[in-house]
PDB file of N, CA and C in Angstrom:
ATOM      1  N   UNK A   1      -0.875  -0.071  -6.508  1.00  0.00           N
ATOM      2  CA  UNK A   1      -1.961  -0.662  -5.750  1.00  0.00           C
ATOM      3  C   UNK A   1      -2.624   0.404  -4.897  1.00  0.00           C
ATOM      4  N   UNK A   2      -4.046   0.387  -5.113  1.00  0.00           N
ATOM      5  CA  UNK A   2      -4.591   1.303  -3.894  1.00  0.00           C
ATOM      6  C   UNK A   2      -5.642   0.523  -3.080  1.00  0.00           C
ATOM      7  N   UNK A   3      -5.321   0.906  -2.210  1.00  0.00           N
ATOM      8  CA  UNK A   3      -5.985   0.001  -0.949  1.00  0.00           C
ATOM      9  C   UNK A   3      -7.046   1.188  -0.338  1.00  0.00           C
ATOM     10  N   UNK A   4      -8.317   0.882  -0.499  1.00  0.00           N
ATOM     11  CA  UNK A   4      -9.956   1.476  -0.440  1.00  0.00           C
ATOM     12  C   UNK A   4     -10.500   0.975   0.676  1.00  0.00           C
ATOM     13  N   UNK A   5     -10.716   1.011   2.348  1.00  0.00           N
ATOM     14  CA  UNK A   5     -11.890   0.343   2.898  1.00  0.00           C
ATOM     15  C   UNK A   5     -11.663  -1.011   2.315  1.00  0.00           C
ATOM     16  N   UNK A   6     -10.594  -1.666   3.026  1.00  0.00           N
ATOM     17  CA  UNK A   6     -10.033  -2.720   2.935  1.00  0.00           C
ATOM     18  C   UNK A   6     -10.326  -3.491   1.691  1.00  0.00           C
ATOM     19  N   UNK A   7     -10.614  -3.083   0.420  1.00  0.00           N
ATOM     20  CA  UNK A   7     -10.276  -3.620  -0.872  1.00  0.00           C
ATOM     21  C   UNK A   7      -9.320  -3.353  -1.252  1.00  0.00           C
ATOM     22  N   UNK A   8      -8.911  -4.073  -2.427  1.00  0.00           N
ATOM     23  CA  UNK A   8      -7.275  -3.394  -2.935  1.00  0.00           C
ATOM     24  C   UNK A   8      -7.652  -3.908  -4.647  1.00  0.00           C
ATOM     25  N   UNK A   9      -7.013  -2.709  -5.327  1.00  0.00           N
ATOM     26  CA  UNK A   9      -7.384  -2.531  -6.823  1.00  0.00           C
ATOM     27  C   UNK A   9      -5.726  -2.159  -6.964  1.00  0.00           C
ATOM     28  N   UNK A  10      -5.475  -2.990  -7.738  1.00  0.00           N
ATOM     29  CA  UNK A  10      -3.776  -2.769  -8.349  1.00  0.00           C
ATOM     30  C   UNK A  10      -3.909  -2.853 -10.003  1.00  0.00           C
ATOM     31  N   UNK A  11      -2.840  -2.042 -10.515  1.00  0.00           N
ATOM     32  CA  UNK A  11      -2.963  -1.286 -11.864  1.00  0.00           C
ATOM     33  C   UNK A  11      -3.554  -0.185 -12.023  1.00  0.00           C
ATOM     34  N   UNK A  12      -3.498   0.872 -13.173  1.00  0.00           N
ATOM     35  CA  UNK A  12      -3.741   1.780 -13.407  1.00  0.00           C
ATOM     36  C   UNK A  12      -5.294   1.521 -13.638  1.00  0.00           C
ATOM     37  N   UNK A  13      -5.960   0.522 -14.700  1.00  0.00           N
ATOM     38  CA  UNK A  13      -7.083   0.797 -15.037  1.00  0.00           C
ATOM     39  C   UNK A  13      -8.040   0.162 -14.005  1.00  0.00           C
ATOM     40  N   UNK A  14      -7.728  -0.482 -12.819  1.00  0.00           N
ATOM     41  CA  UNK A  14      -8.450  -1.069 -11.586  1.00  0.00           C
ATOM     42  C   UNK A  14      -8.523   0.168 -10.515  1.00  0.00           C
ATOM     43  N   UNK A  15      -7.977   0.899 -10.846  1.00  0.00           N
ATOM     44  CA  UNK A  15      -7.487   1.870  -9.818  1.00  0.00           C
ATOM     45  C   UNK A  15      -8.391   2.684 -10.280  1.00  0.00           C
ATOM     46  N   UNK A  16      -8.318   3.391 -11.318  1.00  0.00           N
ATOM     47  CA  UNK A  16      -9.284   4.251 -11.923  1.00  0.00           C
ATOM     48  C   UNK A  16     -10.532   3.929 -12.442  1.00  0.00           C
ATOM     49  N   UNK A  17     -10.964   2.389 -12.406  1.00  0.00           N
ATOM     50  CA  UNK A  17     -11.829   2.335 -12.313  1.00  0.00           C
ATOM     51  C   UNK A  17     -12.752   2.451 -10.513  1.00  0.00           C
ATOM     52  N   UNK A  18     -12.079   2.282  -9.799  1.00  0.00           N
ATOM     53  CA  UNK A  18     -12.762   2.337  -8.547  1.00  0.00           C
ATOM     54  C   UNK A  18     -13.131   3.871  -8.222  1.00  0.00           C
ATOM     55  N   UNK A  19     -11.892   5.156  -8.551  1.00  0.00           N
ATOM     56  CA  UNK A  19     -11.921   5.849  -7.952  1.00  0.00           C
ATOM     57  C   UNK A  19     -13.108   6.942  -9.023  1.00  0.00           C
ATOM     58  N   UNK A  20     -13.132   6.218  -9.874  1.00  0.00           N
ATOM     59  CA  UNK A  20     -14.656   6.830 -11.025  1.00  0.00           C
ATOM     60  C   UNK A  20     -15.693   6.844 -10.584  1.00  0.00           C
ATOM     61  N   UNK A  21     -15.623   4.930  -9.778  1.00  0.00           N
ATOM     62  CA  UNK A  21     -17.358   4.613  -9.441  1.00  0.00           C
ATOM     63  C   UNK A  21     -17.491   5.473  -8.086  1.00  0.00           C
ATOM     64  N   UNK A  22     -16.777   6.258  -7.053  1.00  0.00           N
ATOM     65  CA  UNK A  22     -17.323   6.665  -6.105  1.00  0.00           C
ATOM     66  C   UNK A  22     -18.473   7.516  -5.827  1.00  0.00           C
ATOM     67  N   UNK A  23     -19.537   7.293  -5.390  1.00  0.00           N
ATOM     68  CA  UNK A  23     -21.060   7.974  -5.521  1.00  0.00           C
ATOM     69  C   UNK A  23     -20.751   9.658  -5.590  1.00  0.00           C
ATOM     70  N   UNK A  24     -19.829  10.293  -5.751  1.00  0.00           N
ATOM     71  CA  UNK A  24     -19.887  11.701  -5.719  1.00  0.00           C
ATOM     72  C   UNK A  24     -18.879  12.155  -7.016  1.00  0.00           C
ATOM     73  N   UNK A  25     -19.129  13.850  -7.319  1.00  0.00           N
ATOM     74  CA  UNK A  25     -18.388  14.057  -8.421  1.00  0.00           C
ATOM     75  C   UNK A  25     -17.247  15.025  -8.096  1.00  0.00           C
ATOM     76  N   UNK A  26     -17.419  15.698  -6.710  1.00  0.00           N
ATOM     77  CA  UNK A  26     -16.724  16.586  -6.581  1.00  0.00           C
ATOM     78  C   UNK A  26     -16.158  16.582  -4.924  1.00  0.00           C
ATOM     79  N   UNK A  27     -15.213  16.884  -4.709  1.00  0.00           N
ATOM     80  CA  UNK A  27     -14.431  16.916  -3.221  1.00  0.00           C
ATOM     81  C   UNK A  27     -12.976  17.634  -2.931  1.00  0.00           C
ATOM     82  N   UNK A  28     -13.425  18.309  -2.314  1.00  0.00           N
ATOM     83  CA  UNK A  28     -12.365  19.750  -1.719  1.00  0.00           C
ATOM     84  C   UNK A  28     -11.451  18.997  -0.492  1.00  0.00           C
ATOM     85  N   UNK A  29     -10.222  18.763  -1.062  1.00  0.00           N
ATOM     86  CA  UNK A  29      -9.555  18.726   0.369  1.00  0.00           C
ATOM     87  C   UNK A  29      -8.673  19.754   1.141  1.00  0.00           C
ATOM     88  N   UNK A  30      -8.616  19.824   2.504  1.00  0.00           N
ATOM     89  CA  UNK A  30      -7.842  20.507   3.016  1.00  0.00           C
ATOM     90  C   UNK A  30      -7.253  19.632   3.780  1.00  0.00           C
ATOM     91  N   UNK A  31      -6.006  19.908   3.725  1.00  0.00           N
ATOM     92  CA  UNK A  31      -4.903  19.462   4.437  1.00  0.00           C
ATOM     93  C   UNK A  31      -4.083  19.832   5.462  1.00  0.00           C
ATOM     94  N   UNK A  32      -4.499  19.072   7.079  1.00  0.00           N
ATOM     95  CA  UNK A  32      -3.802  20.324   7.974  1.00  0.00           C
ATOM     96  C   UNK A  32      -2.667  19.528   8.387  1.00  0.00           C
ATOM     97  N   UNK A  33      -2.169  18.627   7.746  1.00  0.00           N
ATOM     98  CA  UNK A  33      -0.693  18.222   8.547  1.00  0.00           C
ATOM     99  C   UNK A  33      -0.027  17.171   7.424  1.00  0.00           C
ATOM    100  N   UNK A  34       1.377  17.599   7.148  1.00  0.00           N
ATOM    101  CA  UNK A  34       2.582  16.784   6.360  1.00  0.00           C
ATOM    102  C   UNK A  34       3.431  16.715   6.854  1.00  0.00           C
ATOM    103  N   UNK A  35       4.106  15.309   7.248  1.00  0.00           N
ATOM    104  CA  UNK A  35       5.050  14.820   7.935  1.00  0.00           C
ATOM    105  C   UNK A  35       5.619  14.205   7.465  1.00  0.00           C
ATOM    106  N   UNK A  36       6.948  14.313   7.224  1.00  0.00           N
ATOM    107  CA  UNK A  36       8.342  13.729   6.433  1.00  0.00           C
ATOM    108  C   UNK A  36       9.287  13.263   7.219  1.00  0.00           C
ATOM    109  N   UNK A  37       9.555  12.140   6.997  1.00  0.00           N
ATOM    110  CA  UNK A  37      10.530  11.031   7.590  1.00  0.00           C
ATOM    111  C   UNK A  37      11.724  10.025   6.561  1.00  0.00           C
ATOM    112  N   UNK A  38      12.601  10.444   6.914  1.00  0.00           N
ATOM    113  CA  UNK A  38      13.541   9.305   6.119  1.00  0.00           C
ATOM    114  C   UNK A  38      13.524   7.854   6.273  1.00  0.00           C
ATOM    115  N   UNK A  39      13.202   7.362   5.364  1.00  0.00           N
ATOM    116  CA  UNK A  39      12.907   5.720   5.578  1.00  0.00           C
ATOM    117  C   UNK A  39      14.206   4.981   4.372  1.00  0.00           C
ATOM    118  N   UNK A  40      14.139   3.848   5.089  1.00  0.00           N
ATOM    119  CA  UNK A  40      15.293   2.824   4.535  1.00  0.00           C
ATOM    120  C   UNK A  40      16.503   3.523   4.201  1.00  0.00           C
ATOM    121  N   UNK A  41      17.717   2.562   3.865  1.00  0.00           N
ATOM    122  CA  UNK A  41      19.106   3.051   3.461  1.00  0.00           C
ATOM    123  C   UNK A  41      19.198   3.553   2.168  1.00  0.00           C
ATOM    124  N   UNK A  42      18.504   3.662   1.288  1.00  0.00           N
ATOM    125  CA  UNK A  42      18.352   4.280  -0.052  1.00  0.00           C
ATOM    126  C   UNK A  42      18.622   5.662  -0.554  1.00  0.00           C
ATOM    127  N   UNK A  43      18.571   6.760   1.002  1.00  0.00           N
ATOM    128  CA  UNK A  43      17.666   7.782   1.256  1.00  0.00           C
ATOM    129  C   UNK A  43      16.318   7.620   0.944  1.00  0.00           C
ATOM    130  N   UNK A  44      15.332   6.930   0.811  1.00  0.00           N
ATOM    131  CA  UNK A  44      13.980   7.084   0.712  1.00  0.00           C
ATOM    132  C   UNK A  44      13.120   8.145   1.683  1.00  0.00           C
ATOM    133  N   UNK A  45      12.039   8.102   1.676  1.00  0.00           N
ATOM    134  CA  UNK A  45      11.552   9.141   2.731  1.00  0.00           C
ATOM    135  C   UNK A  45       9.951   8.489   2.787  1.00  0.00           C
ATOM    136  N   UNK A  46       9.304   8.834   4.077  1.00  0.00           N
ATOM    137  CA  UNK A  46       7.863   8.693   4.015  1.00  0.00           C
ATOM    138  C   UNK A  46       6.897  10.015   4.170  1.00  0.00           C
ATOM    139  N   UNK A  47       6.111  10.083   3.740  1.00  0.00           N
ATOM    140  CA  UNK A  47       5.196  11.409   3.806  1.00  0.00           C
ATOM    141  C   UNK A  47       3.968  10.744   4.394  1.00  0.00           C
ATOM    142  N   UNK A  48       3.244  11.752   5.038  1.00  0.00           N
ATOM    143  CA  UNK A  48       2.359  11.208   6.471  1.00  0.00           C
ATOM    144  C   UNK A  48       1.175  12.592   6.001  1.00  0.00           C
ATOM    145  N   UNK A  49       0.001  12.245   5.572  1.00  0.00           N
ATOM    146  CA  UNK A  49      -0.407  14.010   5.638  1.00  0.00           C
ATOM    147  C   UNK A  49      -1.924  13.575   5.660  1.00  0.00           C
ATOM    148  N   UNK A  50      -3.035  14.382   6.966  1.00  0.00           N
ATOM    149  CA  UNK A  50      -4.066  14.099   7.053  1.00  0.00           C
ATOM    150  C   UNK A  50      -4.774  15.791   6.839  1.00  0.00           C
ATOM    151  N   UNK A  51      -5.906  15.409   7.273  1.00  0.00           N
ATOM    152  CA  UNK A  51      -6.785  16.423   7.232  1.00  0.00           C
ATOM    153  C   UNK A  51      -8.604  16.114   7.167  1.00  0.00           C
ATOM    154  N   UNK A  52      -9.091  17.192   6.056  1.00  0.00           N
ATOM    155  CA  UNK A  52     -10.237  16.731   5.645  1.00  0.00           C
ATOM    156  C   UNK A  52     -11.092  16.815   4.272  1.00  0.00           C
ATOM    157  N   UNK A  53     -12.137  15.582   3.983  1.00  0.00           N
ATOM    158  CA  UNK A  53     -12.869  16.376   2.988  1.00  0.00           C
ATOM    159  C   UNK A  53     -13.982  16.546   2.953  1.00  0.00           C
ATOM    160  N   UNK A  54     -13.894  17.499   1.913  1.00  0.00           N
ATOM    161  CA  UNK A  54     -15.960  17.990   1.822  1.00  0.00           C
ATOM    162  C   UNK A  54     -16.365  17.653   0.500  1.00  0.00           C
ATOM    163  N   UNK A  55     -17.286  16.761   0.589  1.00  0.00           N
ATOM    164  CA  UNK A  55     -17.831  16.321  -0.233  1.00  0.00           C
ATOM    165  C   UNK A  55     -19.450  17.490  -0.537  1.00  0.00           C
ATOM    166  N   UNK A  56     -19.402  17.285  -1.901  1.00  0.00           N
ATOM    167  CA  UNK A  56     -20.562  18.418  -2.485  1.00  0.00           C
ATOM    168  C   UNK A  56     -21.479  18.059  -2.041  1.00  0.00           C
ATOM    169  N   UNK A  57     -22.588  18.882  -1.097  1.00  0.00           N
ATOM    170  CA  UNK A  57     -23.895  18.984  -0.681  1.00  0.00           C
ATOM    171  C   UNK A  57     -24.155  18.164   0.908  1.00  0.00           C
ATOM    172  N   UNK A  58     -22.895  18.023   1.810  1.00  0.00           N
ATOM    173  CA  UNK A  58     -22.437  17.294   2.898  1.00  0.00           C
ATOM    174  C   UNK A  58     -22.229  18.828   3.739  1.00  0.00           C
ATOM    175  N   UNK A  59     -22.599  18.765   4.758  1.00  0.00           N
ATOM    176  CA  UNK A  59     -22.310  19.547   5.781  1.00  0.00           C
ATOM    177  C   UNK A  59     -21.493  19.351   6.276  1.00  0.00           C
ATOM    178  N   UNK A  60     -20.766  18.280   7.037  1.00  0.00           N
ATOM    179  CA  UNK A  60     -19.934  17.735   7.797  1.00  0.00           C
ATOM    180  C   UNK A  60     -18.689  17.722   7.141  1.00  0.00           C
ATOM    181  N   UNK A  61     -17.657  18.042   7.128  1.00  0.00           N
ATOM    182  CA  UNK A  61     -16.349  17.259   6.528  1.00  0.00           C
ATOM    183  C   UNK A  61     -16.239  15.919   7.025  1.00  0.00           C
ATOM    184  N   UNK A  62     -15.296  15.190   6.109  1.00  0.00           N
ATOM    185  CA  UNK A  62     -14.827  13.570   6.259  1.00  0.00           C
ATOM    186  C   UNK A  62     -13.587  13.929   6.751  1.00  0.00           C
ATOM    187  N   UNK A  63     -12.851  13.038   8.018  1.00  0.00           N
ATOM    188  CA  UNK A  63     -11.104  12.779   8.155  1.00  0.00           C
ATOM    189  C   UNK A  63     -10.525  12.030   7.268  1.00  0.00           C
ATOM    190  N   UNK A  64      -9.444  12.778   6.968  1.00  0.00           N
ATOM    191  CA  UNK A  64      -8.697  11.273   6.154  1.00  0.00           C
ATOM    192  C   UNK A  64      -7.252  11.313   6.856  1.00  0.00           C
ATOM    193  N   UNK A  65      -6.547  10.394   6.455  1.00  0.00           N
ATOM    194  CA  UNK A  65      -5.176  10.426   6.534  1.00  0.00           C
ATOM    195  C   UNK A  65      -4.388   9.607   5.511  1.00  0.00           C
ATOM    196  N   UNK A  66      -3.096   9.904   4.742  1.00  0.00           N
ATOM    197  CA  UNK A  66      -3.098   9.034   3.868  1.00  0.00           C
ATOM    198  C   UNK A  66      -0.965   9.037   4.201  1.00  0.00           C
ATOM    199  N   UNK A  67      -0.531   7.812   4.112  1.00  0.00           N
ATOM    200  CA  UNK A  67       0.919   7.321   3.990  1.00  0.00           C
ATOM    201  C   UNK A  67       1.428   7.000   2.457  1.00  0.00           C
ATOM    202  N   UNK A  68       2.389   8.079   2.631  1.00  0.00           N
ATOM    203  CA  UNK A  68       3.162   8.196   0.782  1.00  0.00           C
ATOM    204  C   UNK A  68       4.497   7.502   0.840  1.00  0.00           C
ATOM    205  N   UNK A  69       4.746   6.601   0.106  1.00  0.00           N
ATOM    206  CA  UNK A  69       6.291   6.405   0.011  1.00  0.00           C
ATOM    207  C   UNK A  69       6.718   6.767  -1.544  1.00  0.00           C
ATOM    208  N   UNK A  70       7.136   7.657  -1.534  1.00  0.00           N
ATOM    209  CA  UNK A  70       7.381   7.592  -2.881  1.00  0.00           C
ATOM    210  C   UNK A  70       8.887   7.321  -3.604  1.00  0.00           C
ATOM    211  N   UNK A  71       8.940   6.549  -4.514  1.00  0.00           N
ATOM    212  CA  UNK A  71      10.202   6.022  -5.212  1.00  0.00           C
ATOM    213  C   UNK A  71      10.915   6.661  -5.914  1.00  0.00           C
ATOM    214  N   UNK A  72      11.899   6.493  -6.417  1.00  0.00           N
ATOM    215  CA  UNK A  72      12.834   6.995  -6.641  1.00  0.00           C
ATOM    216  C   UNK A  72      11.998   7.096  -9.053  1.00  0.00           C
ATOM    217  N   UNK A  73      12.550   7.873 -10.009  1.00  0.00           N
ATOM    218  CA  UNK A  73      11.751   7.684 -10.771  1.00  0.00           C
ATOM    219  C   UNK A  73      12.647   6.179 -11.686  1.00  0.00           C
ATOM    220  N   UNK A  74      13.934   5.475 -10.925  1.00  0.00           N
ATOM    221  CA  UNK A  74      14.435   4.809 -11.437  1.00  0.00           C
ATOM    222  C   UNK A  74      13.953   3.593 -11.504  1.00  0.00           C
ATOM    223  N   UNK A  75      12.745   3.463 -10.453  1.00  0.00           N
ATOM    224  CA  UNK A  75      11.944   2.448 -10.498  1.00  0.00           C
ATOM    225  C   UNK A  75      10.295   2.309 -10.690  1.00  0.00           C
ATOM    226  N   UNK A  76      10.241   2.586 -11.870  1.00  0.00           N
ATOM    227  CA  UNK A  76       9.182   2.911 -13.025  1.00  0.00           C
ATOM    228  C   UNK A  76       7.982   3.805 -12.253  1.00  0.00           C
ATOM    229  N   UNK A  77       8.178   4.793 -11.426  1.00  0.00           N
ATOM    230  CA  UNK A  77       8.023   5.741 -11.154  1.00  0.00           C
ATOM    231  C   UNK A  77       6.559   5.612 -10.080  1.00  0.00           C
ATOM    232  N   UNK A  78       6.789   4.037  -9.353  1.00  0.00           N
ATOM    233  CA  UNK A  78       5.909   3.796  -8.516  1.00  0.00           C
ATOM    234  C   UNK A  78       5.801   4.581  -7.461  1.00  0.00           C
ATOM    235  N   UNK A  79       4.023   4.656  -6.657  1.00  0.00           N
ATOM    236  CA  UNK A  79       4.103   5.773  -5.686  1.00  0.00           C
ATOM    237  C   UNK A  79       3.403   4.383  -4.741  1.00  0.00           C
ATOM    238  N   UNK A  80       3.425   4.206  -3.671  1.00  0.00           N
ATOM    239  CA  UNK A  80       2.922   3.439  -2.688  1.00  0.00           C
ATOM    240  C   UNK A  80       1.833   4.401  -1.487  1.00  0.00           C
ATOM    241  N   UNK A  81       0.520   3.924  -1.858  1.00  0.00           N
ATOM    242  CA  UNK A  81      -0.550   5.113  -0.843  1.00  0.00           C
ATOM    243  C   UNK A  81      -0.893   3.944   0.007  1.00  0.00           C
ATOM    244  N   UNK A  82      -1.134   4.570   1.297  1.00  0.00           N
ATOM    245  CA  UNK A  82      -1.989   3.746   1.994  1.00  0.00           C
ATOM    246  C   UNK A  82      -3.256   4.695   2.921  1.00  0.00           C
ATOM    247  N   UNK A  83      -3.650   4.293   2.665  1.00  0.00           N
ATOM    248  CA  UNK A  83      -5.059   5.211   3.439  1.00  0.00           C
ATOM    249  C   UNK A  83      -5.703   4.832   4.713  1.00  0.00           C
TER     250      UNK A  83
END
């Protein structure tokens, strides 16, 4: 599931279809911070990592920040984003 500016598109081909239609073709990110935390009794972990992007022919960079949980590959190799 990816969750967009409070829409949410779950599956592969909902997913990729959203992230196709976005009005631009190209975007550079830089990343100035990754933060790792152990979550639940599983060992699981969370990843925390913001920064910025530049979108082609934009002066300004965009902030982002985005929350990773990622699974183990025993469970069909789901990644959980939240933005």
């Amino acid at each position: 599931m990816l969750t967009f500016e409070g829409q949410k598109f779950q599956g592969t081909q909902s997913i990729t279809g959203k992230l196709t239609s976005l009005p631009f073709q190209q975007c550079q990110h830089g990343i100035t911070t990754v933060d790792c935390q152990p979550s639940g009794p599983a060992g699981g972990m969370l990843v925390f990592v913001s920064g910025n992007l530049q979108l082609a022919g934009e002066q300004h960079a965009l902030k982002f920040s985005q929350a990773n949980v990622p699974f183990d590959a025993n469970t069909a190799g789901q990644l959980l984003c939240v933005e």
